[in-house]
Protein backbone atom coordinates (compact mmCIF):
# COMPACT_ATOMS: atom_id res chain seq x y z
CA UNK A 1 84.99 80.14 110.38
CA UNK A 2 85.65 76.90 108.74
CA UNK A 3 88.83 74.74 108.21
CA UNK A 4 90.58 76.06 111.71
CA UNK A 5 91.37 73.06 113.66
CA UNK A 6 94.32 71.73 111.27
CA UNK A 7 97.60 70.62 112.79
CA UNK A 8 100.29 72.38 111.38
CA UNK A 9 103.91 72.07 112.11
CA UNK A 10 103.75 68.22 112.17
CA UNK A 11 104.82 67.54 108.07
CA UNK A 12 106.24 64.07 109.22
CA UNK A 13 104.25 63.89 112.54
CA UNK A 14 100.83 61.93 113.23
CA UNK A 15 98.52 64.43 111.90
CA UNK A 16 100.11 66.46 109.10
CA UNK A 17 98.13 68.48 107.23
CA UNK A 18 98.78 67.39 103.63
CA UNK A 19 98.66 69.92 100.86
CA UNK A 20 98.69 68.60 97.14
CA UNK A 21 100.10 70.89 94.59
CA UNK A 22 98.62 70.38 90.82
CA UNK A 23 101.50 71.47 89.01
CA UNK A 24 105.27 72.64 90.37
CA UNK A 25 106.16 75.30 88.15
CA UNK A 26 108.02 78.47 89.73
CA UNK A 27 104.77 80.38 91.13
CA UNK A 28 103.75 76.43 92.59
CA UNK A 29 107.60 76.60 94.32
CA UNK A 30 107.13 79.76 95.84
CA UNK A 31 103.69 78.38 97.18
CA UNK A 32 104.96 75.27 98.55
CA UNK A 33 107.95 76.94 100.47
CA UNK A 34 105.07 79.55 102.18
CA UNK A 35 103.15 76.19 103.24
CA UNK A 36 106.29 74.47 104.45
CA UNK A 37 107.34 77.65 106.83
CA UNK A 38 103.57 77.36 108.53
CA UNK A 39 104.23 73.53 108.93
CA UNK A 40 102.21 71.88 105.87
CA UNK A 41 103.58 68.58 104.49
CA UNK A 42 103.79 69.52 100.83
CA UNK A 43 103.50 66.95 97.90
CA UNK A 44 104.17 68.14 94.67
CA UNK A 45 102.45 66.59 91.45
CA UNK A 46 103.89 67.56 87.73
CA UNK A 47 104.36 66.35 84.20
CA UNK A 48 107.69 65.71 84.47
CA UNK A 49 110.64 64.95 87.10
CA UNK A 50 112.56 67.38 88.52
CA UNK A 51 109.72 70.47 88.34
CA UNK A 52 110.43 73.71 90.53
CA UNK A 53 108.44 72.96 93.33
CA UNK A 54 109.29 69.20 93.58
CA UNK A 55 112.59 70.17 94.68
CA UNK A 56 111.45 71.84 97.64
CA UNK A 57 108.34 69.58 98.73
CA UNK A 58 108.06 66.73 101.08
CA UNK A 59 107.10 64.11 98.47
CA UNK A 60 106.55 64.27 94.60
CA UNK A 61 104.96 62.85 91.95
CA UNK A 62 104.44 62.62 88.07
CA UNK A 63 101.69 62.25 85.78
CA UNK A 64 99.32 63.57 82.97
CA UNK A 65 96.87 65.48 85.10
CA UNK A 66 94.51 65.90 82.51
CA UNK A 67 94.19 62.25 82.82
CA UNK A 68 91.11 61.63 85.26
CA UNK A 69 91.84 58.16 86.07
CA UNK A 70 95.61 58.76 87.13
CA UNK A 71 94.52 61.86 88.73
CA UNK A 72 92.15 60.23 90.81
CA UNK A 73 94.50 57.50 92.01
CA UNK A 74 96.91 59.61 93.23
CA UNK A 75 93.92 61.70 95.43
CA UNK A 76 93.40 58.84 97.06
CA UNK A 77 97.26 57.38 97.27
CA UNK A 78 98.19 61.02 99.20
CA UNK A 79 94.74 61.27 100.77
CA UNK A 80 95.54 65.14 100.48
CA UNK A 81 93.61 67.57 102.97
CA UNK A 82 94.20 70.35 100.81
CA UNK A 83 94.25 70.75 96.38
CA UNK A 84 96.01 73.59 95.41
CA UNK A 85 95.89 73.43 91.57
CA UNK A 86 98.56 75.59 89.91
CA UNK A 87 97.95 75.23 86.04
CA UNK A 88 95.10 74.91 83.71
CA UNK A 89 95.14 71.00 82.17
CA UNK A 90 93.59 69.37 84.59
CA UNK A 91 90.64 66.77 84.79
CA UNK A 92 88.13 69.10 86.17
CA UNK A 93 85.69 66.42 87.09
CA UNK A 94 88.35 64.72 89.53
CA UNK A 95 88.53 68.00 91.60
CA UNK A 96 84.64 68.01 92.23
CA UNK A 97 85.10 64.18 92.74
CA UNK A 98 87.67 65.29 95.40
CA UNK A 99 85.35 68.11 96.74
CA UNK A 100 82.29 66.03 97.28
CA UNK A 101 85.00 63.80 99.28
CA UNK A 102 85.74 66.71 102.07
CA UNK A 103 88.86 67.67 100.42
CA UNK A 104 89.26 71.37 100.07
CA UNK A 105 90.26 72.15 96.63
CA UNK A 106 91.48 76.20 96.35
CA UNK A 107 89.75 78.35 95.88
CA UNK A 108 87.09 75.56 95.15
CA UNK A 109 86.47 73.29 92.37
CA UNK A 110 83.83 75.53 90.38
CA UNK A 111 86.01 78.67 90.50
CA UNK A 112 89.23 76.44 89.02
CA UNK A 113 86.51 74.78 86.50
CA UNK A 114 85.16 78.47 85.33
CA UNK A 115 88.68 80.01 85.04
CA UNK A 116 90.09 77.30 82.88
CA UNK A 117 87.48 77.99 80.72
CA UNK A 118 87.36 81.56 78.87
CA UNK A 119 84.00 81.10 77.20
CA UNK A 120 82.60 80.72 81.17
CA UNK A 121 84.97 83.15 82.77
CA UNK A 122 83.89 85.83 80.19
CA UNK A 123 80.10 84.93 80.17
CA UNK A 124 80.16 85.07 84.01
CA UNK A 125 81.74 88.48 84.05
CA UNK A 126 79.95 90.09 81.22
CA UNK A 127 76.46 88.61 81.21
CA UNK A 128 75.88 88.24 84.54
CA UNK A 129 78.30 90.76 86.67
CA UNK A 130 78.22 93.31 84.06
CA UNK A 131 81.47 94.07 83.69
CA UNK A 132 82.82 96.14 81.40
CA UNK A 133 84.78 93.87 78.49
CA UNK A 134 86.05 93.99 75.09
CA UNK A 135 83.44 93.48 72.39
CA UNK A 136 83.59 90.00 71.82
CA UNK A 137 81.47 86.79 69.88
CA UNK A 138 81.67 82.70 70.91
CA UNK A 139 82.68 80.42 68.27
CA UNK A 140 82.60 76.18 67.48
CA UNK A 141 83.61 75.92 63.94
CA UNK A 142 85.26 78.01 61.37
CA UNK A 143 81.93 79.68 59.89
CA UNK A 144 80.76 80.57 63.55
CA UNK A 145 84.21 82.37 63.45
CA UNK A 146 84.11 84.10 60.53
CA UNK A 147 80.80 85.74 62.20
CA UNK A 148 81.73 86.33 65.15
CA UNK A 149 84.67 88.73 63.87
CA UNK A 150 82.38 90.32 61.67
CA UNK A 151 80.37 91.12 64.12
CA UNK A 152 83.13 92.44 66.36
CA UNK A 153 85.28 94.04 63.12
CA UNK A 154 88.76 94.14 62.51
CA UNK A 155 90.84 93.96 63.78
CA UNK A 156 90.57 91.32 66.44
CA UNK A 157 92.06 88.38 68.73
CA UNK A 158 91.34 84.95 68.58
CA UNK A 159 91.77 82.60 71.59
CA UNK A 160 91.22 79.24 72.31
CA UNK A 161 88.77 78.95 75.22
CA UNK A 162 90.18 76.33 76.83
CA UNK A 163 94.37 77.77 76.96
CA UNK A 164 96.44 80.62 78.53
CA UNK A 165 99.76 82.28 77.53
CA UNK A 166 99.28 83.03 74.33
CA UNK A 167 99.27 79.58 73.17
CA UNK A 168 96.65 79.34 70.39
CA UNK A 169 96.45 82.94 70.13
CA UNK A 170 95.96 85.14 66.87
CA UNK A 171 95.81 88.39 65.50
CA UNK A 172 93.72 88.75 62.58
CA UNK A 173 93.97 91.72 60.89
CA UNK A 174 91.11 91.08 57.85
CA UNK A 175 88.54 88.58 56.70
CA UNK A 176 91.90 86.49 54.98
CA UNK A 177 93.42 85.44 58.41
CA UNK A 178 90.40 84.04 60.08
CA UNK A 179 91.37 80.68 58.74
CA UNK A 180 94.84 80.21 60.06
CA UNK A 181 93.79 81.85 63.08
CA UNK A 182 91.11 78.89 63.80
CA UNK A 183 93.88 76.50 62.71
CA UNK A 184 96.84 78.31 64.93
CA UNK A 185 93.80 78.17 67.95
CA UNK A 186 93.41 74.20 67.84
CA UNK A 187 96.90 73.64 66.95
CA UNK A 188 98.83 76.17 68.76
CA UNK A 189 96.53 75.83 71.97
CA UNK A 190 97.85 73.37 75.24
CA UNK A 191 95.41 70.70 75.00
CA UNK A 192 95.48 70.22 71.11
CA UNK A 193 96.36 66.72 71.48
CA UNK A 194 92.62 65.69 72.85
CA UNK A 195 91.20 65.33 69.68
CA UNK A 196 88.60 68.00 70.38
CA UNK A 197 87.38 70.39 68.47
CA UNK A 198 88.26 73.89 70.62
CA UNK A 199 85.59 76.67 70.77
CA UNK A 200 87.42 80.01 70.64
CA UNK A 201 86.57 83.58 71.91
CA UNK A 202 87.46 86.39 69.45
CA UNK A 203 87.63 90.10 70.65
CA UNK A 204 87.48 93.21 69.32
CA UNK A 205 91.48 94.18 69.26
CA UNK A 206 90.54 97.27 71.77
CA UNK A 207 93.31 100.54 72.04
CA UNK A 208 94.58 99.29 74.84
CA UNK A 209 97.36 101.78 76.38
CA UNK A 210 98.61 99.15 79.74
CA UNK A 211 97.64 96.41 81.62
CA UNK A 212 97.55 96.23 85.22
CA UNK A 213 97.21 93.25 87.05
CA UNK A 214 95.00 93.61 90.34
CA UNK A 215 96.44 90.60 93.32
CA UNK A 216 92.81 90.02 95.28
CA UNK A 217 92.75 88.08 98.02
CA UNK A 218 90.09 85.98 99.14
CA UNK A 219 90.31 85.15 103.13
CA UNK A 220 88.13 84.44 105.94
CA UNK A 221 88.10 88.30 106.46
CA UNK A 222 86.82 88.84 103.09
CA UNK A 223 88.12 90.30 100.33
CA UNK A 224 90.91 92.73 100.16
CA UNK A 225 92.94 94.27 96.76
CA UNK A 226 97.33 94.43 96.53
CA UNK A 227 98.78 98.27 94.89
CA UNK A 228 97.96 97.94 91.34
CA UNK A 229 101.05 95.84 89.51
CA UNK A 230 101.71 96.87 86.05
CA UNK A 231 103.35 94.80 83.37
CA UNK A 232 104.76 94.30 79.61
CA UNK A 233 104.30 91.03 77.79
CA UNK A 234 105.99 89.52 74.89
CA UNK A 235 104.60 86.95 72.62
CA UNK A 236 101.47 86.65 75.17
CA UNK A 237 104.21 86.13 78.14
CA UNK A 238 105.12 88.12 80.71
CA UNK A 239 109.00 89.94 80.68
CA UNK A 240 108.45 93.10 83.40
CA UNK A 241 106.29 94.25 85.67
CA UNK A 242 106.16 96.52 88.93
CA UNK A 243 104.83 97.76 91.56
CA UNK A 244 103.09 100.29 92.32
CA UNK A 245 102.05 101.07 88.65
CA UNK A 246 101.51 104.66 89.55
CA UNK A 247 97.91 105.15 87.67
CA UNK A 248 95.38 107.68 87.90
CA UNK A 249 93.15 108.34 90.71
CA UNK A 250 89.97 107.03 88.79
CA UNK A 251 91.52 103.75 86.97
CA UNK A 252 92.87 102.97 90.35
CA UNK A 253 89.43 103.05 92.22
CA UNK A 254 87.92 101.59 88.97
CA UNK A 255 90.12 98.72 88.53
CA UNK A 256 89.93 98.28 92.53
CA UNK A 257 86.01 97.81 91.60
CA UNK A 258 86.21 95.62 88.93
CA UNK A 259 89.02 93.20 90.23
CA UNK A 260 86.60 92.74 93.81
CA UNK A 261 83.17 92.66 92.02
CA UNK A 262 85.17 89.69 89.68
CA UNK A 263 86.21 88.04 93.01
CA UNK A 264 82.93 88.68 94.64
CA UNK A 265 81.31 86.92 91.73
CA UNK A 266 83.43 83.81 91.59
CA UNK A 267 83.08 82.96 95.50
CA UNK A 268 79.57 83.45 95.46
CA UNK A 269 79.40 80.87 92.52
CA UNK A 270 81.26 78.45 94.34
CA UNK A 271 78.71 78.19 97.49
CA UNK A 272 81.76 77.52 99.86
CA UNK A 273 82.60 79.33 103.05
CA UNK A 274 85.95 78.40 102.23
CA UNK A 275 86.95 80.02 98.74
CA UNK A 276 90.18 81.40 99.31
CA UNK A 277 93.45 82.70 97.76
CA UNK A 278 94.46 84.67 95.79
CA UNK A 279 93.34 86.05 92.37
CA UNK A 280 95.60 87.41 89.95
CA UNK A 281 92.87 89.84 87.72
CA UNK A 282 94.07 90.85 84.57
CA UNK A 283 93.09 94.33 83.19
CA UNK A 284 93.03 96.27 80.17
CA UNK A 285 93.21 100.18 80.54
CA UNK A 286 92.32 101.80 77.03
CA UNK A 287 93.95 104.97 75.61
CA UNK A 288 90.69 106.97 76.58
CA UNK A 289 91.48 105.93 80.49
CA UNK A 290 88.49 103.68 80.59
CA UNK A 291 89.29 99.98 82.68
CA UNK A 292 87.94 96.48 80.86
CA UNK A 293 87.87 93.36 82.85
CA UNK A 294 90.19 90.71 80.80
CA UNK A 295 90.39 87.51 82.43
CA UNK A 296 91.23 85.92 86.38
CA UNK A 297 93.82 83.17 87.38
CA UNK A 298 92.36 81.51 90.58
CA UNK A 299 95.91 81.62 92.25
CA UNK A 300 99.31 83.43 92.28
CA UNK A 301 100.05 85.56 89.03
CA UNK A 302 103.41 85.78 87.16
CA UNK A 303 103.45 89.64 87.11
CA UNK A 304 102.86 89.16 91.03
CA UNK A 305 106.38 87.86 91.34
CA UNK A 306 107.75 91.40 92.01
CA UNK A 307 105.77 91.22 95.45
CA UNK A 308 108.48 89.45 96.74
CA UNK A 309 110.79 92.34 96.82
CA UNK A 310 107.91 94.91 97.14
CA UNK A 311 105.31 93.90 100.35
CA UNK A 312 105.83 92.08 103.64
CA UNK A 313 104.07 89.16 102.27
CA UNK A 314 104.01 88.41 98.73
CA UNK A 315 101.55 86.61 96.76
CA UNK A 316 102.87 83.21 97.77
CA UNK A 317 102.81 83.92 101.82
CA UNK A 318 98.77 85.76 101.25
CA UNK A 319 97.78 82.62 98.79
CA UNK A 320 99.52 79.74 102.18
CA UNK A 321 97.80 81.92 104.51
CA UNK A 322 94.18 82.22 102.93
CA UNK A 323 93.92 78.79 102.21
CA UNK A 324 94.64 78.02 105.83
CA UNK A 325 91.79 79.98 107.20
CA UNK A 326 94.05 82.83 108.14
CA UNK A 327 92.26 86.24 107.85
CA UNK A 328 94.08 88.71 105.19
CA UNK A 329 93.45 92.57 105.70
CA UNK A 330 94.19 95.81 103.95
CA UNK A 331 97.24 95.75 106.51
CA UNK A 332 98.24 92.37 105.30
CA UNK A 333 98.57 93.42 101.20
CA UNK A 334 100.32 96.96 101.60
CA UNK A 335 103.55 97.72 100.61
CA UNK A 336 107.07 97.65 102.05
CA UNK A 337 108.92 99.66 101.00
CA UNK A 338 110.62 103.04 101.69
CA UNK A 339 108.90 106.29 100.55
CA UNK A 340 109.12 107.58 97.42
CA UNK A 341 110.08 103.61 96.30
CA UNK A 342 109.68 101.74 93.67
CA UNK A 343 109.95 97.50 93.07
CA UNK A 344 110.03 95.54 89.52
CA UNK A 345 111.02 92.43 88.32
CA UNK A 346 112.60 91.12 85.06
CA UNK A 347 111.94 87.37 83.78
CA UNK A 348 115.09 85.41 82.96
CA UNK A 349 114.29 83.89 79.02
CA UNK A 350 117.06 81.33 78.17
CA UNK A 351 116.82 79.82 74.49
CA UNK A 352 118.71 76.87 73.56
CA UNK A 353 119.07 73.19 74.12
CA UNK A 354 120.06 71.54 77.14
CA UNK A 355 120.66 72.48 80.84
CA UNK A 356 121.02 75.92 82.39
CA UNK A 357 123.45 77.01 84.52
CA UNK A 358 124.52 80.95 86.18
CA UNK A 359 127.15 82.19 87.37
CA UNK A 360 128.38 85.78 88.32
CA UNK A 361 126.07 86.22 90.93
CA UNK A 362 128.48 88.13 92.32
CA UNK A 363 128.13 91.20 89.84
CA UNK A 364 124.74 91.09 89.53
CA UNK A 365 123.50 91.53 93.14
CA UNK A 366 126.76 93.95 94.22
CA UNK A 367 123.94 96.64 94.14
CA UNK A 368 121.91 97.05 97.41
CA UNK A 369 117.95 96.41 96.50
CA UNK A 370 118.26 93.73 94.19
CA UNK A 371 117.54 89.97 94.04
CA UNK A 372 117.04 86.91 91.71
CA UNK A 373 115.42 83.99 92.05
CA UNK A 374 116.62 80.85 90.01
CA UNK A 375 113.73 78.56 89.02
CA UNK A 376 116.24 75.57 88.80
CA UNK A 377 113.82 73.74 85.67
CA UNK A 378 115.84 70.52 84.59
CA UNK A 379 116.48 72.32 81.45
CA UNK A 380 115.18 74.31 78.22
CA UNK A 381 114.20 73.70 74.85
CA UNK A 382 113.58 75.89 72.95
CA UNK A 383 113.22 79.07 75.38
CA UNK A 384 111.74 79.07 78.89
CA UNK A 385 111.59 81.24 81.48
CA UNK A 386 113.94 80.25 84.19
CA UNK A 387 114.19 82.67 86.60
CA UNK A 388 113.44 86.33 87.67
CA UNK A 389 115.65 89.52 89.02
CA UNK A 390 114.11 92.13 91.11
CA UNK A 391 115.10 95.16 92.38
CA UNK A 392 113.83 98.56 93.74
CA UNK A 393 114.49 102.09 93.00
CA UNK A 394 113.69 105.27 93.55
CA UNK A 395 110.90 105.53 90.66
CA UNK A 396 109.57 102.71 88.36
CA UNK A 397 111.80 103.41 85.64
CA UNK A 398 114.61 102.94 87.72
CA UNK A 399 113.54 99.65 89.36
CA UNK A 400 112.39 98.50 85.72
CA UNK A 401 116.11 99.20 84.90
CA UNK A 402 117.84 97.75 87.86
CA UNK A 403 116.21 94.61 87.52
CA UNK A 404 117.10 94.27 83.74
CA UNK A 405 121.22 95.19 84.87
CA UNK A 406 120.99 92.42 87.24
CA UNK A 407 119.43 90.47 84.33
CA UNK A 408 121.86 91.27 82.15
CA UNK A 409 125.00 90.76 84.84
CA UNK A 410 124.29 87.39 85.28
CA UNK A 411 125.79 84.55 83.07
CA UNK A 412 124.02 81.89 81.69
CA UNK A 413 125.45 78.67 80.08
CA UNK A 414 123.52 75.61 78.58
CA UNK A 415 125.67 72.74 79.00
């Protein structure tokens, strides 16, 4: 078992083991706080000042991480024993860099490298795990495109390899949208400012009926799968989702399948003893009940946000604990709740200008089972997400609604 003689405990001590978080959003807050409570000294990298988990670390830092040099200086400034990275526009090469160097990078600098990328991701899990996907076609420039969706049909999705969260993303319902959909994916996607020309992936637009998302954990035990979490999206973000999602006997065992053999397939591409964390595996169950492998974050999901009301250890406490060598079992994911229970959670969307602030806390946790966490981002323009409710009831429709009262209950001002 690798990795087990860190000292822990000691974040300002002789010997602190140093954990460098590659982005601070909410999910990367929730992370650092697990690390803190088992003694990690926690430095927290971002864009800009004031990020989620920058508030909460020992030490913090900004920059472009998508710029190698600057990326590479600060390695070797915080001389970190531990990369955790947390979003997707990173310099890739600096994390292999910082492999080669002893550092452990989580899961491990090949799995972050093929999950950034949806071109690899979806090669890897359709070529060579044989996973069940959604028709799809590669493409480099706008005639490869209009191909590729005639070879899929209409109609179909067209994604940016190289982004997440919608950005980039476009429906195109006939042959007359393919060109603002290439435009929308190098415009609209994260890193359009490189100059690059983006490749995009476009998929047959599938009847899907839900998506689940499957938590799988990576540890030195193995690997284990969380209750299936299920979830609604808006505009390519996530708004609900909850646990357990309450599916079939067969799409559970199927999706528990899929979401290992994608898991499975990632470590063993990484040729690490020490690829661990968690996975957030996003699914697609179709109308006729059949299960279709979408795409993997190599780290804590946004839909897995609810496991902080639902299981003894939520995403963020499995993701501190793999990545310290500590072994995660089936007892380790499973639920916490009463019988006959129920947990969701509702995101917080604030539109405006300016800074956030809440108030009447007071009225929107007076129910028993219900909690919020506030994000505390420096403020919003536009909209952003800036914090989440959850609650637990009796079924899943009425944790889904609790969660959107407290939601609703509580005030917010931009000031």
């Amino acid at each position: 078992m690798a990795n087990q003689d860190r000292a822990l405990g000691t974040p300002y001590g002789k010997h602190p083991t140093r954990a460098l978080l590659l982005g601070s959003g909410e999910l990367g807050k929730e992370v650092a706080i697990a690390l803190t409570r088992l003694g990690v000294r926690v430095i927290a990298a971002d864009s800009y000042e004031g990020a989620p988990a920058q508030q909460v670390a020992h030490e913090a830092h900004v920059l472009d991480m998508s710029d190698a040099q600057a990326l590479a200086e600060l390695i070797a400034k915080v001389q970190p024993d531990i990369i955790i990275p947390e979003i997707e526009a990173i310099a890739t090469q600096v994390l292999f860099d910082a492999e080669r160097a002893g550092i452990h990078v989580v899961p491990s600098a090949t799995i972050a490298s093929i999950c950034m990328d949806r071109e690899a991701l979806r090669r890897l899990a359709s070529d060579d795990l044989g996973l069940p996907t959604s028709p799809h076609r590669f493409a480099g420039s706008l005639e490869e495109l209009r191909a590729g969706a005639q070879a899929v049909g209409f109609p179909c999705v067209v994604k940016p390899v190289m982004s997440s969260s919608g950005h980039g993303q476009s429906v195109v319902r006939d042959a007359s949208g393919i060109d603002a959909a290439w435009q929308e994916a190098q415009q609209g996607r994260r890193a359009h400012h490189d100059g690059d020309v983006s490749r995009v992936i476009v998929e047959q637009l599938v009847d899907l009926d839900y998506e689940l998302t499957m938590l799988t954990v990576s540890s030195s035990a193995g690997i284990v799968v969380c209750t299936p979490i299920g979830q609604r999206q808006q505009d390519g973000d996530y708004r609900e989702s909850w646990q357990p999602a309450n599916v079939p006997a067969d799409v559970l065992q199927e999706s528990g399948r899929i979401a290992r053999e994608a898991v499975r397939g990632l470590v063993q591409r990484a040729k690490t003893d020490t690829a661990w964390g968690v996975f957030g595996v996003e699914l697609f169950v179709l109308t006729d009940g059949s299960v279709l492998f979408n795409e993997v974050s190599p780290r804590p999901h946004d839909t897995g946000m609810v496991t902080m009301i639902s299981q003894r250890l939520s995403e963020f406490d499995l993701h501190a604990r793999a990545i310290l060598g500590v072994p995660v079992t089936e007892g380790h994911v499973a639920l916490a709740m009463p019988a006959h229970t129920a947990a969701a959670s509702h995101a917080i969307v604030v539109s405006g200008e300016g800074e956030v602030e809440f108030s009447d806390l007071d009225a929107a946790l007076a129910r028993a089972g219900t909690d919020v966490r506030i994000f505390a981002k420096p403020r919003v323009a536009g909209h952003r997400r800036m914090g989440v409710t959850l609650a637990l009831g009796q079924n899943v429709q009425e944790a889904r609604i609790a969660a959107t009262q407290v939601t609703q209950a509580l005030h917010t001002e931009i000031v």
